[in-house]
N, C-alpha and C. Protein backbone atom coordinates (compact mmCIF):
# COMPACT_ATOMS: atom_id res chain seq x y z
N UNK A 1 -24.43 -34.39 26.72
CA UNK A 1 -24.06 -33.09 27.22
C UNK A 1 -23.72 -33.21 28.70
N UNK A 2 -22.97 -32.53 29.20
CA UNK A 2 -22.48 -32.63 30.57
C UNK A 2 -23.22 -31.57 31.35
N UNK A 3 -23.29 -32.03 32.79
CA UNK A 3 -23.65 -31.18 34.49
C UNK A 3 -25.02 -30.53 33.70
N UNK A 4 -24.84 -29.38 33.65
CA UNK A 4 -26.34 -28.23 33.98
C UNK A 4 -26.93 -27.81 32.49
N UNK A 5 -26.15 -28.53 31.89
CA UNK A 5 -26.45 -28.20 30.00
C UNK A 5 -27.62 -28.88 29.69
N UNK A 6 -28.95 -28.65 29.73
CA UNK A 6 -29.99 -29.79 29.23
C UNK A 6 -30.79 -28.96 27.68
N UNK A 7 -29.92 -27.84 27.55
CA UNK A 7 -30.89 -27.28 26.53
C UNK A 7 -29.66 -26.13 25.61
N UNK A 8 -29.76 -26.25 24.36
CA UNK A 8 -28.67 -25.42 23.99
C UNK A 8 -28.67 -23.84 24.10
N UNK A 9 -29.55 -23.59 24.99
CA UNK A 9 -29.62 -22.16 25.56
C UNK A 9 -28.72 -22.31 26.59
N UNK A 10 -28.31 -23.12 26.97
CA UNK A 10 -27.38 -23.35 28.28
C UNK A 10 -25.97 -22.99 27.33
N UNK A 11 -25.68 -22.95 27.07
CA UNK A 11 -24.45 -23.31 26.11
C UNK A 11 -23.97 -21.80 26.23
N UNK A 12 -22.90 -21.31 27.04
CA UNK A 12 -22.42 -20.24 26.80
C UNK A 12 -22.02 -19.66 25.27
N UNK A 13 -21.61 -20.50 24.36
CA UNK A 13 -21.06 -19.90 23.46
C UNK A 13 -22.68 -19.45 22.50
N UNK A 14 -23.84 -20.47 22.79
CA UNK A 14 -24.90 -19.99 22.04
C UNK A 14 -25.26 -18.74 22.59
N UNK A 15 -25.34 -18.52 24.01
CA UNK A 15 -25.57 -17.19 24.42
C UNK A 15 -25.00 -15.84 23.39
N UNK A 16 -23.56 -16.44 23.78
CA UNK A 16 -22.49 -15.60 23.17
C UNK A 16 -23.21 -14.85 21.92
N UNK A 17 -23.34 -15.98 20.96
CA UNK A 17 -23.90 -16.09 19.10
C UNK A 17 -25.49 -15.11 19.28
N UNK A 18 -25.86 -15.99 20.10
CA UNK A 18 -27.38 -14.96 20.10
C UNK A 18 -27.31 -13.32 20.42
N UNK A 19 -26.84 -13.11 21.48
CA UNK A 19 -26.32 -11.65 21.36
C UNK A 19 -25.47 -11.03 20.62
N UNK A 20 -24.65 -11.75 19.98
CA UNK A 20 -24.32 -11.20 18.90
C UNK A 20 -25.24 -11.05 17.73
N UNK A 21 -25.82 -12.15 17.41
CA UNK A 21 -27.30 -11.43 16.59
C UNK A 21 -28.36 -10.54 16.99
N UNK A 22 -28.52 -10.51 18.07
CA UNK A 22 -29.62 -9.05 18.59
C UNK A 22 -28.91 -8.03 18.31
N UNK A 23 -27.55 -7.46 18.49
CA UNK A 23 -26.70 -6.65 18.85
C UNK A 23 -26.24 -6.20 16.96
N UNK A 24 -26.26 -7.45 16.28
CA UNK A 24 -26.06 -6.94 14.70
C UNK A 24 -27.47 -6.62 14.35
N UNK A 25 -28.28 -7.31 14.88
CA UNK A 25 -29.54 -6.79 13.77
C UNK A 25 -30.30 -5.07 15.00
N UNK A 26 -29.68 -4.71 15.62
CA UNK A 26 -29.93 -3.44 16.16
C UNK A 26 -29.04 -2.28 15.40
N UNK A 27 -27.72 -2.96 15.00
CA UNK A 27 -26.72 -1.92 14.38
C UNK A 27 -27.15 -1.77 13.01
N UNK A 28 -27.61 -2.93 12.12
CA UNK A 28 -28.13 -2.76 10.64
C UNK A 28 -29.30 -1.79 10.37
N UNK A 29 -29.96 -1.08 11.43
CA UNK A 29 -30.86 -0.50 11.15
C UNK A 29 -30.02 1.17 11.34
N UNK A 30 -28.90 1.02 11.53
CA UNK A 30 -28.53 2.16 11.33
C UNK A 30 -28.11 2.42 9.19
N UNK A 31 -28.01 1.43 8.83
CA UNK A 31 -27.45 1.41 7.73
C UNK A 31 -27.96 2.20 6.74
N UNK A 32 -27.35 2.84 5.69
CA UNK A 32 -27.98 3.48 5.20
C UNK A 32 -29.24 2.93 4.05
N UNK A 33 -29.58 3.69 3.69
CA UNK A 33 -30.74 3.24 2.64
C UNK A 33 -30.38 3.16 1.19
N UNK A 34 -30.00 1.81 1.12
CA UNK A 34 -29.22 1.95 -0.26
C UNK A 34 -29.41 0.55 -0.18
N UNK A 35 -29.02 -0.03 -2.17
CA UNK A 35 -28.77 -1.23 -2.15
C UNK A 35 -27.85 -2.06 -1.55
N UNK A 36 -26.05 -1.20 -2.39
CA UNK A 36 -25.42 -1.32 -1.56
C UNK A 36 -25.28 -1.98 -0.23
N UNK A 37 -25.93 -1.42 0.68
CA UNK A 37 -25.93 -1.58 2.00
C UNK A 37 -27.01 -2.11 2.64
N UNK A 38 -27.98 -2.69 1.97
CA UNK A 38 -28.80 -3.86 2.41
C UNK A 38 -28.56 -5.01 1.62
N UNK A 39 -27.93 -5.50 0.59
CA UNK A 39 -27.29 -6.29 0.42
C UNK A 39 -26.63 -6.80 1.01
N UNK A 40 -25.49 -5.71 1.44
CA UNK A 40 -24.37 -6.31 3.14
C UNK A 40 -24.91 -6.56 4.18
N UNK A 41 -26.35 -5.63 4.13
CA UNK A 41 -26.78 -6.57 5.80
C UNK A 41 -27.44 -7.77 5.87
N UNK A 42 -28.27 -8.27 4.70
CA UNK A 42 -28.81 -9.23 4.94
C UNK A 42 -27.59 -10.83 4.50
N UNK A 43 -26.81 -10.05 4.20
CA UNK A 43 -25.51 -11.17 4.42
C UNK A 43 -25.24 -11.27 5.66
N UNK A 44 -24.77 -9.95 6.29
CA UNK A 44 -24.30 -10.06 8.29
C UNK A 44 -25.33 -10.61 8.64
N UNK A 45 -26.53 -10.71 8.32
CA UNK A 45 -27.88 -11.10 9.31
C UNK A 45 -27.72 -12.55 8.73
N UNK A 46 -27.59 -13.11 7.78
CA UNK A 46 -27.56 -14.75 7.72
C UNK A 46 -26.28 -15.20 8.19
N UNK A 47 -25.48 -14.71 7.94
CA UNK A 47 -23.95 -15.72 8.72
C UNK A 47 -24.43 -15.04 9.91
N UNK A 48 -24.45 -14.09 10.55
CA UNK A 48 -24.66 -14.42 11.90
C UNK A 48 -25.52 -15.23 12.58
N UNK A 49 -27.11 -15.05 12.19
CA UNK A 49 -27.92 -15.82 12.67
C UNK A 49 -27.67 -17.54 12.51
N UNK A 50 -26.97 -17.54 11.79
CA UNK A 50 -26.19 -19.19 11.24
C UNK A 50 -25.92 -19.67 12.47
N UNK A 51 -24.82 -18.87 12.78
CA UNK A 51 -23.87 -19.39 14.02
C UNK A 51 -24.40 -19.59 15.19
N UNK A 52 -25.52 -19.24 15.72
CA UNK A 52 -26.90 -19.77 17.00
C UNK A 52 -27.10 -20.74 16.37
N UNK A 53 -27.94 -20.76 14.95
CA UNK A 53 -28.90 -22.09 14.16
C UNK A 53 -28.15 -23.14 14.65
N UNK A 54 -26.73 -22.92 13.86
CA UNK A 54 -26.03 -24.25 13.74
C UNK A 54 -26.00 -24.97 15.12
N UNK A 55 -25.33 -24.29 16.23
CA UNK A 55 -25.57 -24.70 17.28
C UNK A 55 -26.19 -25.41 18.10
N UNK A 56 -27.59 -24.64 18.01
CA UNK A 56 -28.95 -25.57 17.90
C UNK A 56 -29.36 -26.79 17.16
N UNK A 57 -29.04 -26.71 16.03
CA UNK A 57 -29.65 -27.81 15.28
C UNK A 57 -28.88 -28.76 15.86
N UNK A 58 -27.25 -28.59 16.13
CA UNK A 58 -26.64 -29.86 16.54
C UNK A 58 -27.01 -30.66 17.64
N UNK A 59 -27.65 -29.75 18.31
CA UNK A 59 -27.33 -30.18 19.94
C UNK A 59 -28.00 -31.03 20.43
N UNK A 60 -28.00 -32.19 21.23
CA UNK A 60 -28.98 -33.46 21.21
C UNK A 60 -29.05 -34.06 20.11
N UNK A 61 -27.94 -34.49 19.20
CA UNK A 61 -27.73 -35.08 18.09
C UNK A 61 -26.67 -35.64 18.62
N UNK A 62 -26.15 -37.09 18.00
CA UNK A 62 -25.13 -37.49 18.08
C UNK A 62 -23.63 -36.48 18.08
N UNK A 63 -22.60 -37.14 18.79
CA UNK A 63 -21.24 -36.66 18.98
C UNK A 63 -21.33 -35.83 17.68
N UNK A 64 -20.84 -36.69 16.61
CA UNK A 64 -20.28 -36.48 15.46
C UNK A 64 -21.30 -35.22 14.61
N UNK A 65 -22.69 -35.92 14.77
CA UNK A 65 -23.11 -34.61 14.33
C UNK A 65 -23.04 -32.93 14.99
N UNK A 66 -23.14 -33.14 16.33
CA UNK A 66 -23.20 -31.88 16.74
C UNK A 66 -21.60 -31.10 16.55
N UNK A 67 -20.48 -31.92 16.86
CA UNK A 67 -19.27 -32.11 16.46
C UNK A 67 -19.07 -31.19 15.16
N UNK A 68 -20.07 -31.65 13.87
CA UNK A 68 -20.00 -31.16 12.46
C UNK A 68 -21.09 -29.33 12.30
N UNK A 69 -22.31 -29.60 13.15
CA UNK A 69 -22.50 -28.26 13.55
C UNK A 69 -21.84 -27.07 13.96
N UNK A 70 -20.76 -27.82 14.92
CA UNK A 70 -19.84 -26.77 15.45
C UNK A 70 -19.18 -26.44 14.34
N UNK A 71 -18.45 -27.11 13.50
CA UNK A 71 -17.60 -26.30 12.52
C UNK A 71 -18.63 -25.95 11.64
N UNK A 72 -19.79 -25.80 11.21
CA UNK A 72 -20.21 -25.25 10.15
C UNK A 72 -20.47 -23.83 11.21
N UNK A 73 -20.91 -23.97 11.99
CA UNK A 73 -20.80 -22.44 12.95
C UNK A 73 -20.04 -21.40 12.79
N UNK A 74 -18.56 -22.45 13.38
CA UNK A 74 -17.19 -21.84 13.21
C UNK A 74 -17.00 -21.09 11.54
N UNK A 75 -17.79 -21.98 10.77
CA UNK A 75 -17.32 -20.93 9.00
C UNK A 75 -18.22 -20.19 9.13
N UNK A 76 -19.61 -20.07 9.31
CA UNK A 76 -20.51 -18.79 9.70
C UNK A 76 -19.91 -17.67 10.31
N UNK A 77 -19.30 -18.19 11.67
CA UNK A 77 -18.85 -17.12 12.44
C UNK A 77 -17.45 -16.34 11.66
N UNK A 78 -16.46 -17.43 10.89
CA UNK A 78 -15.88 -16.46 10.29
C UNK A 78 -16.49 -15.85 9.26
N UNK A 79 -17.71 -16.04 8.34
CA UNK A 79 -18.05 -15.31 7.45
C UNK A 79 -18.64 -13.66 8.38
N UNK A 80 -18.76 -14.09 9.03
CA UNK A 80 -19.53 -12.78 9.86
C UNK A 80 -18.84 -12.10 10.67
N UNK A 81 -17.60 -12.37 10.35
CA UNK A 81 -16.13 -11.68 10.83
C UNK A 81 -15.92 -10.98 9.55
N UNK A 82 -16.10 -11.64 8.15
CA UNK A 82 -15.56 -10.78 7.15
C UNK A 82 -16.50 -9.87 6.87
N UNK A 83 -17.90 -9.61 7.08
CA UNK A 83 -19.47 -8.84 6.63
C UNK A 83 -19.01 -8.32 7.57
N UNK A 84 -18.42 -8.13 8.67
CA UNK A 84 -18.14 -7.03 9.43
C UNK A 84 -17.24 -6.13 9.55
N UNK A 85 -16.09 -7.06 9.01
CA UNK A 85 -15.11 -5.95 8.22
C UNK A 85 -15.46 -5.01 7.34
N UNK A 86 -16.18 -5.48 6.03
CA UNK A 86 -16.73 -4.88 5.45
C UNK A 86 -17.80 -3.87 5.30
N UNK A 87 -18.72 -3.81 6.13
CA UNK A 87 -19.60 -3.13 7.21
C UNK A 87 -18.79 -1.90 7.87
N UNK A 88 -17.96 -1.87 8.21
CA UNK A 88 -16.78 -1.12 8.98
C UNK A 88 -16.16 -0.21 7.83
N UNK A 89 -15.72 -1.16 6.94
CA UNK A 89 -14.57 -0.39 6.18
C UNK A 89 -15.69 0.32 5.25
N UNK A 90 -16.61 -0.18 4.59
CA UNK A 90 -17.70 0.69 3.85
C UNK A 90 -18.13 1.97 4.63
N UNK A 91 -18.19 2.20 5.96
CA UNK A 91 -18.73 3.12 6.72
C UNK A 91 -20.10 2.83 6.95
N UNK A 92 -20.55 1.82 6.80
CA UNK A 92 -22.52 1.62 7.46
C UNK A 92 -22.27 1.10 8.90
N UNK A 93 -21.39 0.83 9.49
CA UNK A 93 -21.14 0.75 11.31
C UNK A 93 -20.13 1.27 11.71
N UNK A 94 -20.73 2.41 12.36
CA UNK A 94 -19.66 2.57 13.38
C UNK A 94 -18.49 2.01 14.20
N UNK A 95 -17.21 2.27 13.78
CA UNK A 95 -15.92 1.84 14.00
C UNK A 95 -16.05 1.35 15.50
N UNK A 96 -16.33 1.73 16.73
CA UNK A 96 -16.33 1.32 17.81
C UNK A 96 -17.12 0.67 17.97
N UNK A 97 -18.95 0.20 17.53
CA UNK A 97 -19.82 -0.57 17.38
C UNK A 97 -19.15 -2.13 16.88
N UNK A 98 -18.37 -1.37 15.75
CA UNK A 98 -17.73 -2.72 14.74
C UNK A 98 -17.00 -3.08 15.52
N UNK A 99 -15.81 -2.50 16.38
CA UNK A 99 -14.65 -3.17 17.02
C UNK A 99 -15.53 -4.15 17.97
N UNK A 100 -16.34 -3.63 18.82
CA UNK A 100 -17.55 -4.40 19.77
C UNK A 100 -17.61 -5.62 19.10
N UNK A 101 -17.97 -5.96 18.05
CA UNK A 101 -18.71 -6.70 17.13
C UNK A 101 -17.91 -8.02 16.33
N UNK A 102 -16.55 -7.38 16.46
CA UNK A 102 -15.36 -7.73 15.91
C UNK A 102 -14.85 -8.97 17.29
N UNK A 103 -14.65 -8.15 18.16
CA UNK A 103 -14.00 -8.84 19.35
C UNK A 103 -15.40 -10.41 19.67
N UNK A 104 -16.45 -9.88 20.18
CA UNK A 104 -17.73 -10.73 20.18
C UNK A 104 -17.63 -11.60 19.17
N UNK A 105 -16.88 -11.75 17.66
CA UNK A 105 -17.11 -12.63 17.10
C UNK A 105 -16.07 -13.60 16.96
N UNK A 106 -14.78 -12.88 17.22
CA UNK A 106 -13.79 -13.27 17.45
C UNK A 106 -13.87 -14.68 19.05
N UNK A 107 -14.19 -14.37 19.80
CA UNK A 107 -14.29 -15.32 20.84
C UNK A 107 -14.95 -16.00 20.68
N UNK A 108 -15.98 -15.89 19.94
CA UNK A 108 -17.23 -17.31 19.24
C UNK A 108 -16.45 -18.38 19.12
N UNK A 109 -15.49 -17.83 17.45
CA UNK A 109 -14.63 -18.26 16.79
C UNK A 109 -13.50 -19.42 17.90
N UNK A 110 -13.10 -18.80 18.56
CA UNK A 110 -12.31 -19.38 19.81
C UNK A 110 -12.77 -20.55 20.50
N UNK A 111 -14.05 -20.03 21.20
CA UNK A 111 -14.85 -21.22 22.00
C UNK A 111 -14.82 -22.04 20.78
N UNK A 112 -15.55 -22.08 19.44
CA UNK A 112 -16.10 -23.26 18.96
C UNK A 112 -14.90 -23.79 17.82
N UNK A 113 -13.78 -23.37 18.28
CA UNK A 113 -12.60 -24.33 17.68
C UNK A 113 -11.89 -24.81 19.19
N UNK A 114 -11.86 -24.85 20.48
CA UNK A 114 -11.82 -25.41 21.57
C UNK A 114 -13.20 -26.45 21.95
N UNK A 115 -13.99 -26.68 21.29
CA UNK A 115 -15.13 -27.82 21.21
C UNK A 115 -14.89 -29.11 21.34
């Protein structure tokens, strides 16, 4: 790892991922009370929380492995691009919450295909 990175909390893009999981699992409690719709969240709550894990698990692992973390991230993070579409278009988050949520996952996506 390079300069001031000694811990994958350093890692802007884990920052990134982690607030995006505080920030989804604050919005799922708006959801309604239905199967439906705890079904969808505890999908958004595992691909998101993925995309920190993965991160972590890689980090202080060889090139190649942390390398292979990043893209399993990167498919987390897009799965948690599509649970948020869906989240949105169902009506259990708020359209401007979701756009928030949308953009935040979108730049994940970005950083960890620039890796």
């Amino acid at each position: 790892m390079t300069g001031g990175i000694r811990h994958f909390t350093d890692l802007k893009v884990w920052q990134k991922a982690h607030c995006l999981f505080l920030a989804v699992f604050k919005d799922i409690e708006g959801f309604p009370d239905s199967r439906s719709a705890t079904v969808l969240a505890e999908q958004l709550m595992r691909s998101t929380g993925s995309v920190s894990a993965n991160i972590a698990e890689g980090f202080n692992r060889t090139r190649r492995k942390f390398l292979n973390s990043l893209d399993i991230a990167l498919g987390e993070a897009n799965e948690t691009e599509n649970w948020l579409y869906k989240a949105r278009d169902a009506g259990f988050m708020a359209p401007e919450a979701a756009k928030q949520r949308l953009l935040a996952v979108i730049e994940i996506e970005k950083m960890l295909t620039q890796a």
